[in-house]
Protein backbone atom coordinates (compact mmCIF):
# COMPACT_ATOMS: atom_id res chain seq x y z
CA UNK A 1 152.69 78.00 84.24
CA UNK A 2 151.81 74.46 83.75
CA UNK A 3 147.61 73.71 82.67
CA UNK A 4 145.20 73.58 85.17
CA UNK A 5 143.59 70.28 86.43
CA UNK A 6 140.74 68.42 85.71
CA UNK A 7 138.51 70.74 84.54
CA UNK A 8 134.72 70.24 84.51
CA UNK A 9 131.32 72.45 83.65
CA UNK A 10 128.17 71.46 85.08
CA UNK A 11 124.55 73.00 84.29
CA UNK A 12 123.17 73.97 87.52
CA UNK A 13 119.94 76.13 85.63
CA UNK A 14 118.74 77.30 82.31
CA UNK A 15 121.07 80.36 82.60
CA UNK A 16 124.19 79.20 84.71
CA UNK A 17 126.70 77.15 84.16
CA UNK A 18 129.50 76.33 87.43
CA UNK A 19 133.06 75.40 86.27
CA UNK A 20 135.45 73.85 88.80
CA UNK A 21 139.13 72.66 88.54
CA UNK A 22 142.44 72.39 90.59
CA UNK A 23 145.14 74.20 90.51
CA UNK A 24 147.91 72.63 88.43
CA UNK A 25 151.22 72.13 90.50
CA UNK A 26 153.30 75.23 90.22
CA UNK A 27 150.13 76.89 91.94
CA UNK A 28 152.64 78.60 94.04
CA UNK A 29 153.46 81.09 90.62
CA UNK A 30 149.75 81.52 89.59
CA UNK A 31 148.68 85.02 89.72
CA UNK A 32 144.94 84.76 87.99
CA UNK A 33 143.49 82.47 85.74
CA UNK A 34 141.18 82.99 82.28
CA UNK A 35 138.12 81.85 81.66
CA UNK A 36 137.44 81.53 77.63
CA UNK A 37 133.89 80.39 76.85
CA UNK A 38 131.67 80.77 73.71
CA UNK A 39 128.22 79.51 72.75
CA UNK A 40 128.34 76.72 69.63
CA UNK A 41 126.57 79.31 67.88
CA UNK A 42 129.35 82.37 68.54
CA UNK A 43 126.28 84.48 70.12
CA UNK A 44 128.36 84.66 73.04
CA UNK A 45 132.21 85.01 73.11
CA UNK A 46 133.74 86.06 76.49
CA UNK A 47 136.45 85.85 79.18
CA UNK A 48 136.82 86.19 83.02
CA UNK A 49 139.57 86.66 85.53
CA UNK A 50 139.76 84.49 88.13
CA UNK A 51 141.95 85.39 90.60
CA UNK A 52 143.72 81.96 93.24
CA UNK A 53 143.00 80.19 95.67
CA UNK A 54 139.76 80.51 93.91
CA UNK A 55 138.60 76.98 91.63
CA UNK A 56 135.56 77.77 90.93
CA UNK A 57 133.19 80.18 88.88
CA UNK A 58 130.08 80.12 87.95
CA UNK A 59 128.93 81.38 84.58
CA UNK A 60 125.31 83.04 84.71
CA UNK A 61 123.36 85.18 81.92
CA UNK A 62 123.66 82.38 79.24
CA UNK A 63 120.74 81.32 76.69
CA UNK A 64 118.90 78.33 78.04
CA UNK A 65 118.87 74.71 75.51
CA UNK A 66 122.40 75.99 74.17
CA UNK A 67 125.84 74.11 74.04
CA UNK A 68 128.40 76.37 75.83
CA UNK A 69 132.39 75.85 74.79
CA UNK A 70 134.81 76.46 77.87
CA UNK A 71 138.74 76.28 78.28
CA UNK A 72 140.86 77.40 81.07
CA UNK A 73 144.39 78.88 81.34
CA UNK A 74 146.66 79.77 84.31
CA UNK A 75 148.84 83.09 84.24
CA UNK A 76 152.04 84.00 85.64
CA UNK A 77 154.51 87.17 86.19
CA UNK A 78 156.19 85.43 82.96
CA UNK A 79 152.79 85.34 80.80
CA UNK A 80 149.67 82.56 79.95
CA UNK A 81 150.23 79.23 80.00
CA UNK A 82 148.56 76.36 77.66
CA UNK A 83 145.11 76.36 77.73
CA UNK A 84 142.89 73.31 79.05
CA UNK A 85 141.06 70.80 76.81
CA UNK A 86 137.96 72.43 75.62
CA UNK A 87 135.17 71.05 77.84
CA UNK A 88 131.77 71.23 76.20
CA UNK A 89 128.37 71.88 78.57
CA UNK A 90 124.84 72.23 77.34
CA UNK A 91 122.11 74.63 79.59
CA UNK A 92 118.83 72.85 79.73
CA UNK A 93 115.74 74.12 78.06
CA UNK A 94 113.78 76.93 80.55
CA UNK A 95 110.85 75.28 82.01
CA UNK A 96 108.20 77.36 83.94
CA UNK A 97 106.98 74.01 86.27
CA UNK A 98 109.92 71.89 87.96
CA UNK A 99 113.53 71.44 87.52
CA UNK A 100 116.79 70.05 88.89
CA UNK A 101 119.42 71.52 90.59
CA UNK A 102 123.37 71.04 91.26
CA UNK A 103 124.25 74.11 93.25
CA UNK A 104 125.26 75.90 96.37
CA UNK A 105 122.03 77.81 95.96
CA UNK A 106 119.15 78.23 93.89
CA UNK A 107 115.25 79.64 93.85
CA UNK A 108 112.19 77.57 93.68
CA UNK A 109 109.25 79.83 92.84
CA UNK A 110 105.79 78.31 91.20
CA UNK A 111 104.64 80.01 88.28
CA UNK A 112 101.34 81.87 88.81
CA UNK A 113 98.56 83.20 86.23
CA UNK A 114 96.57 86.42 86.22
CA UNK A 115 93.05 85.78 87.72
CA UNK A 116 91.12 88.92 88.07
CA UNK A 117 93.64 91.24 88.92
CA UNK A 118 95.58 88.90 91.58
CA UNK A 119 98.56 86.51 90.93
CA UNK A 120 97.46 82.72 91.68
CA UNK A 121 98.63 79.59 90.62
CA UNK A 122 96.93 77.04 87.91
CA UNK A 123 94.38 74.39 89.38
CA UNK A 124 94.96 70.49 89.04
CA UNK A 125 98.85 71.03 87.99
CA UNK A 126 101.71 69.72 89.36
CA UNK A 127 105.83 70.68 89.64
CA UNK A 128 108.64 68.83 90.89
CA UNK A 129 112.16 69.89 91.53
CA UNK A 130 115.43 67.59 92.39
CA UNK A 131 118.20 69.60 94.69
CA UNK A 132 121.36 67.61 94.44
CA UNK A 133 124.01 69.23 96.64
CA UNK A 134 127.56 67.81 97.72
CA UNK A 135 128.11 65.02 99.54
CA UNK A 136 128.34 66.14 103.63
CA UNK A 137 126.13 69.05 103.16
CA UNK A 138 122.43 69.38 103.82
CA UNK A 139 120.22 72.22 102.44
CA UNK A 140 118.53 74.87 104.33
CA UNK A 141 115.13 75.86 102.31
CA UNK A 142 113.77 79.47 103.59
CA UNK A 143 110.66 81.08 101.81
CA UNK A 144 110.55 84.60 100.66
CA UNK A 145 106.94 83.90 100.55
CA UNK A 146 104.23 81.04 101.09
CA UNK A 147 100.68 81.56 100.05
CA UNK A 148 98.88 77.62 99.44
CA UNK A 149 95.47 76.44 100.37
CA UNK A 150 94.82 75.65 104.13
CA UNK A 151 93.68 72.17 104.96
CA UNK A 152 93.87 69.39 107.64
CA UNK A 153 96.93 67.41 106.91
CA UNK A 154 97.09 69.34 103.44
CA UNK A 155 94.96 67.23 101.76
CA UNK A 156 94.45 69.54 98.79
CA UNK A 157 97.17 72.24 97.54
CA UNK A 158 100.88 71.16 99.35
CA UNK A 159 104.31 70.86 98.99
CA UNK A 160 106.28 67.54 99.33
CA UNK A 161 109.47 67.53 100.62
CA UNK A 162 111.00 64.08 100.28
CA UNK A 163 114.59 64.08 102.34
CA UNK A 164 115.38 60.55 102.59
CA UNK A 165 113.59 58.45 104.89
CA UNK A 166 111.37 61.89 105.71
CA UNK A 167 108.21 62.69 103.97
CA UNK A 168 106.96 65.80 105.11
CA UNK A 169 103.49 67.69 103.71
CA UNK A 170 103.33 71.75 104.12
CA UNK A 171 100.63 73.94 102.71
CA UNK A 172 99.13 77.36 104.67
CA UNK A 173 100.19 80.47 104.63
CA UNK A 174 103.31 80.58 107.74
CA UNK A 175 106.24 81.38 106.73
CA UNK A 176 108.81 78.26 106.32
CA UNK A 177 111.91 76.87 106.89
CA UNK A 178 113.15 73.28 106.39
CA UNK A 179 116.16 71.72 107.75
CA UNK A 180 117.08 68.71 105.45
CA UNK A 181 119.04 65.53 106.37
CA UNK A 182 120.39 64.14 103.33
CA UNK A 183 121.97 66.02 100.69
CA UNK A 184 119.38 64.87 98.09
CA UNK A 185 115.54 66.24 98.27
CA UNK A 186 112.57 66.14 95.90
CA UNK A 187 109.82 68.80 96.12
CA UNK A 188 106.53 68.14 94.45
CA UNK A 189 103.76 70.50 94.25
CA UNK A 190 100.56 69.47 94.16
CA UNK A 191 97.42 71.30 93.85
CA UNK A 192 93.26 70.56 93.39
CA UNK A 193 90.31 72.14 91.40
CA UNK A 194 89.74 74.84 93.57
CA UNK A 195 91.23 77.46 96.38
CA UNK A 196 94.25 78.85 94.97
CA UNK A 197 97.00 81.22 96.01
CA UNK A 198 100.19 83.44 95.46
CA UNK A 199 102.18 80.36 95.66
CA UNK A 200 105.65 80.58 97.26
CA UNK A 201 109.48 81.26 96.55
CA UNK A 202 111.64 79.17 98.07
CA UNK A 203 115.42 80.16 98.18
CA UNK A 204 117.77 76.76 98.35
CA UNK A 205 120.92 76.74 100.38
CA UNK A 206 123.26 74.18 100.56
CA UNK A 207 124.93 74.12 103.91
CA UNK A 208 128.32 71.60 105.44
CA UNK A 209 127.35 69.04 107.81
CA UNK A 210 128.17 70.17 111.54
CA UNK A 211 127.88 68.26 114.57
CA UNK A 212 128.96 70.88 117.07
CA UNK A 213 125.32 72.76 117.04
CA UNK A 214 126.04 75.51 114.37
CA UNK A 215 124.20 77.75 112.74
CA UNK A 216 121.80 76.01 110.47
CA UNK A 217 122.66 72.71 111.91
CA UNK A 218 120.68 69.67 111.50
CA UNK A 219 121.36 67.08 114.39
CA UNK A 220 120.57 63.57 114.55
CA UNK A 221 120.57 62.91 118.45
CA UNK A 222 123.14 59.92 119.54
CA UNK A 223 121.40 57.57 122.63
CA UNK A 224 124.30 58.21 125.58
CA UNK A 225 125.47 61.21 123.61
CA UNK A 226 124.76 64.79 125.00
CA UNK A 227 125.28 67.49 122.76
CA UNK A 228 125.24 71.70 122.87
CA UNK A 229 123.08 74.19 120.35
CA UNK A 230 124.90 77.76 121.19
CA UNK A 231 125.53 81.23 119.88
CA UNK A 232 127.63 83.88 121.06
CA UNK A 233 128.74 85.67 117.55
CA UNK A 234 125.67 85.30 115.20
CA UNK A 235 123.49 88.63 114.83
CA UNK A 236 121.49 86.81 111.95
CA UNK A 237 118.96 84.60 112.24
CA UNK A 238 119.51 80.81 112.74
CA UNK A 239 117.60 77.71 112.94
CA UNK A 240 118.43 74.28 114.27
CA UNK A 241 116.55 70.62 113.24
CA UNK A 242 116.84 68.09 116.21
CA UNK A 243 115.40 64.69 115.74
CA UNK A 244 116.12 61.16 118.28
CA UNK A 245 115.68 57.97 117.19
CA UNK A 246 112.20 56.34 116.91
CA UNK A 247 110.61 55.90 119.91
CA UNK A 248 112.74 58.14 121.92
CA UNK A 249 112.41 61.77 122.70
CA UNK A 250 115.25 64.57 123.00
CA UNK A 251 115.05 66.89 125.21
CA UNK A 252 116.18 70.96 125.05
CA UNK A 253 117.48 72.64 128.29
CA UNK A 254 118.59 76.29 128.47
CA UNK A 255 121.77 76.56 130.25
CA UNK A 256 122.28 80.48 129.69
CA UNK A 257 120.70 83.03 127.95
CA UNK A 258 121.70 86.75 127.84
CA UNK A 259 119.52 89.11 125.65
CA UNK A 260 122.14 92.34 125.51
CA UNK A 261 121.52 95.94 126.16
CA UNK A 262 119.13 96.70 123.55
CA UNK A 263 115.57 96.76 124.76
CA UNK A 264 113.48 97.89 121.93
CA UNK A 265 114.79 94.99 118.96
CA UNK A 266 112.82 91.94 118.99
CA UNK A 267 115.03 89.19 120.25
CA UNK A 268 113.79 85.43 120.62
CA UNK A 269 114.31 81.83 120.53
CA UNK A 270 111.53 79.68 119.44
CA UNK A 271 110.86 76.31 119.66
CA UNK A 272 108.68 73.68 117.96
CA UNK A 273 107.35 70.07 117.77
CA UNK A 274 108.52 68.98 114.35
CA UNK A 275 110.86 69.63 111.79
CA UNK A 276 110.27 73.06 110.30
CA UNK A 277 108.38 76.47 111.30
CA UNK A 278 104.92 74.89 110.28
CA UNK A 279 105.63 72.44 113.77
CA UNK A 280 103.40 73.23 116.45
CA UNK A 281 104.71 76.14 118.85
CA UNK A 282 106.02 74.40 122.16
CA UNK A 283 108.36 77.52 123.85
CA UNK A 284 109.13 80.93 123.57
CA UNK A 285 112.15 82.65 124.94
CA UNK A 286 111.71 86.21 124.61
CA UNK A 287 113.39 89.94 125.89
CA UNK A 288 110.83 91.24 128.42
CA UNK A 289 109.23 87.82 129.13
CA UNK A 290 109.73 85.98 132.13
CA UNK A 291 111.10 82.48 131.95
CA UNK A 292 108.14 80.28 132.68
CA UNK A 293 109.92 76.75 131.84
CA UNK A 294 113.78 75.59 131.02
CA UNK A 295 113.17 72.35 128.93
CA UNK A 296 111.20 70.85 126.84
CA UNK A 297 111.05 67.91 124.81
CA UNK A 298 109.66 65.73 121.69
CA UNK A 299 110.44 63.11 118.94
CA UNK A 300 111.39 66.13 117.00
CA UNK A 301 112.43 69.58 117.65
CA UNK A 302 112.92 72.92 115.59
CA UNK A 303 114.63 75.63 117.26
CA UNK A 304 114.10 79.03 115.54
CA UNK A 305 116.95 82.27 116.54
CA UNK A 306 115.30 85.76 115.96
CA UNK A 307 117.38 88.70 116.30
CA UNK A 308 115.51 91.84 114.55
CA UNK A 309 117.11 95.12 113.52
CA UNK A 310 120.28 94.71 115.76
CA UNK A 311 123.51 94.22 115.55
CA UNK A 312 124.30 92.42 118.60
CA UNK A 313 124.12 88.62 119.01
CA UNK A 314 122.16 86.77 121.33
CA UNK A 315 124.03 85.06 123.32
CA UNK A 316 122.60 81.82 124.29
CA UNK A 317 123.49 77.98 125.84
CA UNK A 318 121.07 74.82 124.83
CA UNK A 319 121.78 71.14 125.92
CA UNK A 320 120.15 68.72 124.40
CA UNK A 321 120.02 64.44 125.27
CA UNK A 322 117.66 61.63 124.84
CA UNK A 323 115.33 60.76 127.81
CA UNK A 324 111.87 59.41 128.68
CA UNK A 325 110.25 62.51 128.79
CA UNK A 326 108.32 63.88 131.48
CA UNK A 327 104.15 64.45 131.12
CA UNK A 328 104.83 68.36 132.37
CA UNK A 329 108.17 70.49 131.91
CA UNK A 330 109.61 71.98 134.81
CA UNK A 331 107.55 75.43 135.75
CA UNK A 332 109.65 78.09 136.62
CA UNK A 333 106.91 81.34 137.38
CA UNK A 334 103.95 81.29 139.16
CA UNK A 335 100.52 80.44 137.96
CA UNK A 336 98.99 83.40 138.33
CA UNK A 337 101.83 85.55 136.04
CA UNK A 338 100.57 86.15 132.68
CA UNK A 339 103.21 86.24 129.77
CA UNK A 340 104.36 88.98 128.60
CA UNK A 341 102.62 91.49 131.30
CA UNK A 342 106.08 92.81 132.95
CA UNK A 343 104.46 95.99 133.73
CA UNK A 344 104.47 97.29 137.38
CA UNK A 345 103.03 100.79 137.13
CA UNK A 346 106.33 102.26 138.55
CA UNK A 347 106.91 106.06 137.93
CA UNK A 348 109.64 107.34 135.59
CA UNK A 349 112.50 107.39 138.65
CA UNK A 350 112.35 103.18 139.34
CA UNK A 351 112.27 100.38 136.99
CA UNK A 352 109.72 97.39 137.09
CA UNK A 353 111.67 93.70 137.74
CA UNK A 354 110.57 90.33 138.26
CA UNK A 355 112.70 89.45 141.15
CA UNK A 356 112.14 85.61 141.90
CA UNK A 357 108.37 85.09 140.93
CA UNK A 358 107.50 88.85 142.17
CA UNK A 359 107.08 91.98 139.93
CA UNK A 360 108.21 95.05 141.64
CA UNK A 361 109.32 98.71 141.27
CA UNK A 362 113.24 99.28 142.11
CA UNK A 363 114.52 103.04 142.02
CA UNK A 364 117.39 103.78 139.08
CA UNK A 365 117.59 103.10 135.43
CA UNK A 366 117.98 100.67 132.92
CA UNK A 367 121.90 99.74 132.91
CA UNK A 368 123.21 101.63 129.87
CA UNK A 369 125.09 98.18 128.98
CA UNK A 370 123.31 94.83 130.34
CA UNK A 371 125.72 93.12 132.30
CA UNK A 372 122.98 90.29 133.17
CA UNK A 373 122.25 86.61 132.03
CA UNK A 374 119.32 84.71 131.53
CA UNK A 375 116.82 87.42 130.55
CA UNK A 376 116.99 88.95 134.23
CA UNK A 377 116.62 92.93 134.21
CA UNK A 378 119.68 95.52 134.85
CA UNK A 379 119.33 98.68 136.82
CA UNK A 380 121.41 101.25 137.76
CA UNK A 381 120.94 102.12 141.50
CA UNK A 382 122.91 104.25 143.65
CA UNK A 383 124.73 100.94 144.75
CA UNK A 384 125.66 100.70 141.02
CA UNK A 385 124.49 98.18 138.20
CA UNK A 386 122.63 95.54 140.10
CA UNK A 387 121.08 92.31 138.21
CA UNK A 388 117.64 90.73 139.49
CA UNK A 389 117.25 87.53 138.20
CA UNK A 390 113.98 85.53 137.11
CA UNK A 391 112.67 82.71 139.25
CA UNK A 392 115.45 79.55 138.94
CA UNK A 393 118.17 81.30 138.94
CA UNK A 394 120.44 83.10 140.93
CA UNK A 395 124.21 85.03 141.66
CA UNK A 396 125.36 88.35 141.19
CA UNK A 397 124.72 88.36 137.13
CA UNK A 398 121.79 85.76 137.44
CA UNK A 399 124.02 82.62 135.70
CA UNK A 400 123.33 80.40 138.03
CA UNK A 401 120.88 77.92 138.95
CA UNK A 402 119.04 78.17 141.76
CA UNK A 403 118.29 74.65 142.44
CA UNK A 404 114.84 72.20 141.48
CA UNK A 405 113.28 73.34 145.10
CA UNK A 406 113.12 77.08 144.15
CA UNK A 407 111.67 76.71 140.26
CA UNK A 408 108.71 74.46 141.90
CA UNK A 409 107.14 76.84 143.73
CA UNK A 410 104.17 78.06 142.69
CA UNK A 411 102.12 81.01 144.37
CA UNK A 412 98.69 80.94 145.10
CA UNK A 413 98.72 84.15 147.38
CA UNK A 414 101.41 86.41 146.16
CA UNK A 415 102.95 89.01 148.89
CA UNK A 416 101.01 92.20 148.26
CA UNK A 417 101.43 94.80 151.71
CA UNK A 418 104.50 95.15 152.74
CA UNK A 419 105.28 96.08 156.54
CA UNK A 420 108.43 97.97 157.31
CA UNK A 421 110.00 96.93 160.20
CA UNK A 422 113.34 97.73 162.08
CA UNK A 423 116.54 97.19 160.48
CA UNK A 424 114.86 98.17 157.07
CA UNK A 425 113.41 94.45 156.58
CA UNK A 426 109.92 93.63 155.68
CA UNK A 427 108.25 90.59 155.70
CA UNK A 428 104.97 89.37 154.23
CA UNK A 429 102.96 86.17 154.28
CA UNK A 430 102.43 84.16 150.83
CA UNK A 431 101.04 80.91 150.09
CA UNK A 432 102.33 78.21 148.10
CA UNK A 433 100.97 74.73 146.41
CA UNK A 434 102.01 71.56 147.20
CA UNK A 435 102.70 72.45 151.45
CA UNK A 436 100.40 71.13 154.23
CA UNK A 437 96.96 72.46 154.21
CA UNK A 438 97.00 76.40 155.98
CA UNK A 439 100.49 76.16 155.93
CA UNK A 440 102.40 79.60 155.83
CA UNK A 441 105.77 80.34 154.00
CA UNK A 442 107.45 83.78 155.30
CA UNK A 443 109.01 85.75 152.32
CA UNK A 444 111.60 88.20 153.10
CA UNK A 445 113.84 90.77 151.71
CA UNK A 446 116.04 93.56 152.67
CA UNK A 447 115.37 96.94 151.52
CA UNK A 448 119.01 97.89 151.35
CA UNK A 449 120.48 95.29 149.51
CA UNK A 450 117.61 94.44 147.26
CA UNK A 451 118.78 91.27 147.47
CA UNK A 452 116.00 88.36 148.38
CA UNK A 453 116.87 86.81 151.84
């Protein structure tokens, strides 16, 4: 076979080396390809098969501040062709504080001393790092750990993440991920006389731009552009960067949500004011919880996906558009439900739901597969699996909307005795905020349907 093309090596660390060409034009007879490399000083002499549509390799294991000698050659069911033009590449000396790199991925981790037994970093000393990654991708930094001294608006040990026109400051001990815009960062550590810590390791990811809400998608909101954040395949985690335009907010509304079957792995969607996990927490959406609000909005917004020790996806629907946004976010539960208390004290042969805005015991079990939406519970009565939805929304597998009137309601006396009357119904009295003063709203249901009249 004919040479391949336009081979080229380029030092991505002290040990690694990535080689990339194209494949020359009788690709269609290629059955592998050799890699020949050798250090100048024949320490190292070795090859690799590379096997098409592969055209690209990267070379790891090699001695750092050495020149590296590399040729490629294409092979055939009739033998190897020529070999390439020997391309020469030198690995840059190993440095303990800082670095550049020109890779897919790559770890940041601060070098630490021994201080009585622990593992801190060095006082008044200072890294940088340059993460170059291709043109229409972004990079996706996620710590393995993060351990810096605490301080309002980290005015002594931080990080510096400069992302084009963003400058943003991180220090603390939360956990973080960082969403970039451009495809070119800088990240300078800085750190005083005193307080010190473990430090952090950063893995870097370089991920391809995607406007259609992703996985790992960082979106610049359009004005008179909506746009969707969804999931209906990914059991990993995944995290989402939202920003508008200065001076205008975007706002987040959940359109569906459906949690799955399993009840005991932590599944969750958070969301926060700013552009990484350090932002300040604004929502939680959470198996178990009841839905208090459906939007909420900001400058900036960092959506986190949590799915713990299982194996099925959260499925889940977002909208997002830019708006004036509104001093309070639509309330869907009432004031006096506490978050996260779903407990009813129902015995072992009924299951505790929050039908509406009201917790109460239903006879069955928990569906063996949730056939429900929108975090509302599933329970197998002797009418079958049955779904009872959360306040706001509504139809037989709670995916619809109930309407503005219903998620405005807000209890201040909650139905508590419960008269049986003929025909199976029973009716209570409630009271509800914003009605004429003494005003009564009847509440009824019917005890064979389950369903709330």
């Amino acid at each position: 076979p004919l040479q391949p093309r336009n081979l080229q090596a380029k030092a991505i660390s002290p040990n690694e080396i990535e080689i990339t060409w194209s494949a020359p034009e009788d690709v269609a007879k290629i059955i592998s390809y050799t890699l020949y490399y050798n250090d100048s000083e024949k320490h190292t002499i070795g090859h690799h098969t590379i096997y098409p549509p592969t055209t690209r390799y990267k070379l790891s294991e090699l001695i750092p501040d050495t020149v590296y000698n590399i040729q490629l050659a294409a092979r055939s069911s009739q033998g190897e062709g020529p070999r390439t033009i020997l391309v020469q590449e030198k690995t840059p000396e190993f440095t303990n504080c800082g670095g550049e790199f020109y890779a897919d991925t790559g770890v940041i981790q601060l070098p630490t001393i021994s201080r009585k037994g622990k593992e801190l970093y060095e006082d008044n000393s200072e890294c940088k790092w340059k993460i170059n990654v291709p043109d229409g991708h972004h990079v996706v930094i996620y710590s393995e750990y993060f351990d810096l001294e605490a301080s309002p608006n980290c005015l002594h040990d931080y990080i510096l993440v400069m992302d084009g026109s963003r400058n943003n400051t991180f220090c603390g001990k939360e956990h973080l991920v960082y969403l970039s815009m451009s495809n070119n960062l800088t990240v300078t550590f800085a750190s005083d006389d005193s307080i010190s810590g473990r430090g952090f390791k950063l893995n870097v990811t370089s991920v391809p731009n995607s406007t259609e809400g992703k996985c790992n998608s960082t979106i610049l909101a359009i004005q008179g552009q909506d746009g969707d954040i969804w999931n209906f395949d990914k059991t990993n985690n995944c995290f989402y960067s939202l920003e508008a335009p200065e001076g205008l907010m975007v706002q987040i509304t959940l359109k569906f949500i459906n949690f799955g079957s399993t009840t005991r792995d932590e599944k969750r969607i958070v969301i926060r004011d700013g552009l990484s996990t350090h932002g300040e927490y604004l929502w939680n959406i959470s198996s178990g919880v009841p839905l208090r609000k459906k939007s909420v909005c900001a400058n900036q917004l960092f959506i986190e996906y949590h799915n713990e020790g299982s194996t099925n996806a959260l499925r889940f629907y977002l909208t997002y558009s830019l708006i004036t946004c509104p001093a309070e976010p639509t309330t869907l539960s009432p004031t006096s439900l506490i978050e996260g208390d779903n407990e009813c004290g129902c015995n072992e042969q009924a299951v505790c739901v929050l039908q509406g805005f009201e917790k109460m015991c239903i006879p069955g079990s928990q569906c063996s597969v949730d056939i429900c939406a929108n975090g509302a519970t599933c329970v197998n009565t002797r009418r079958g699996d049955q779904c009872f939805c959360y306040g706001g929304f509504t139809g037989k597998f709670c995916n619809e909307t109930a309407g503005s009137t219903l998620g405005q309601l807000k209890f201040i006396e909650a139905p508590q005795s419960r008269k049986i009357k003929r025909g199976g119904q029973s009716v209570s009295l409630c009271r509800v905020e914003n009605l004429a003063s003494g005003e009564r709203v009847v509440y009824a249901w019917d005890q064979r349907s389950i369903g709330c009249c």
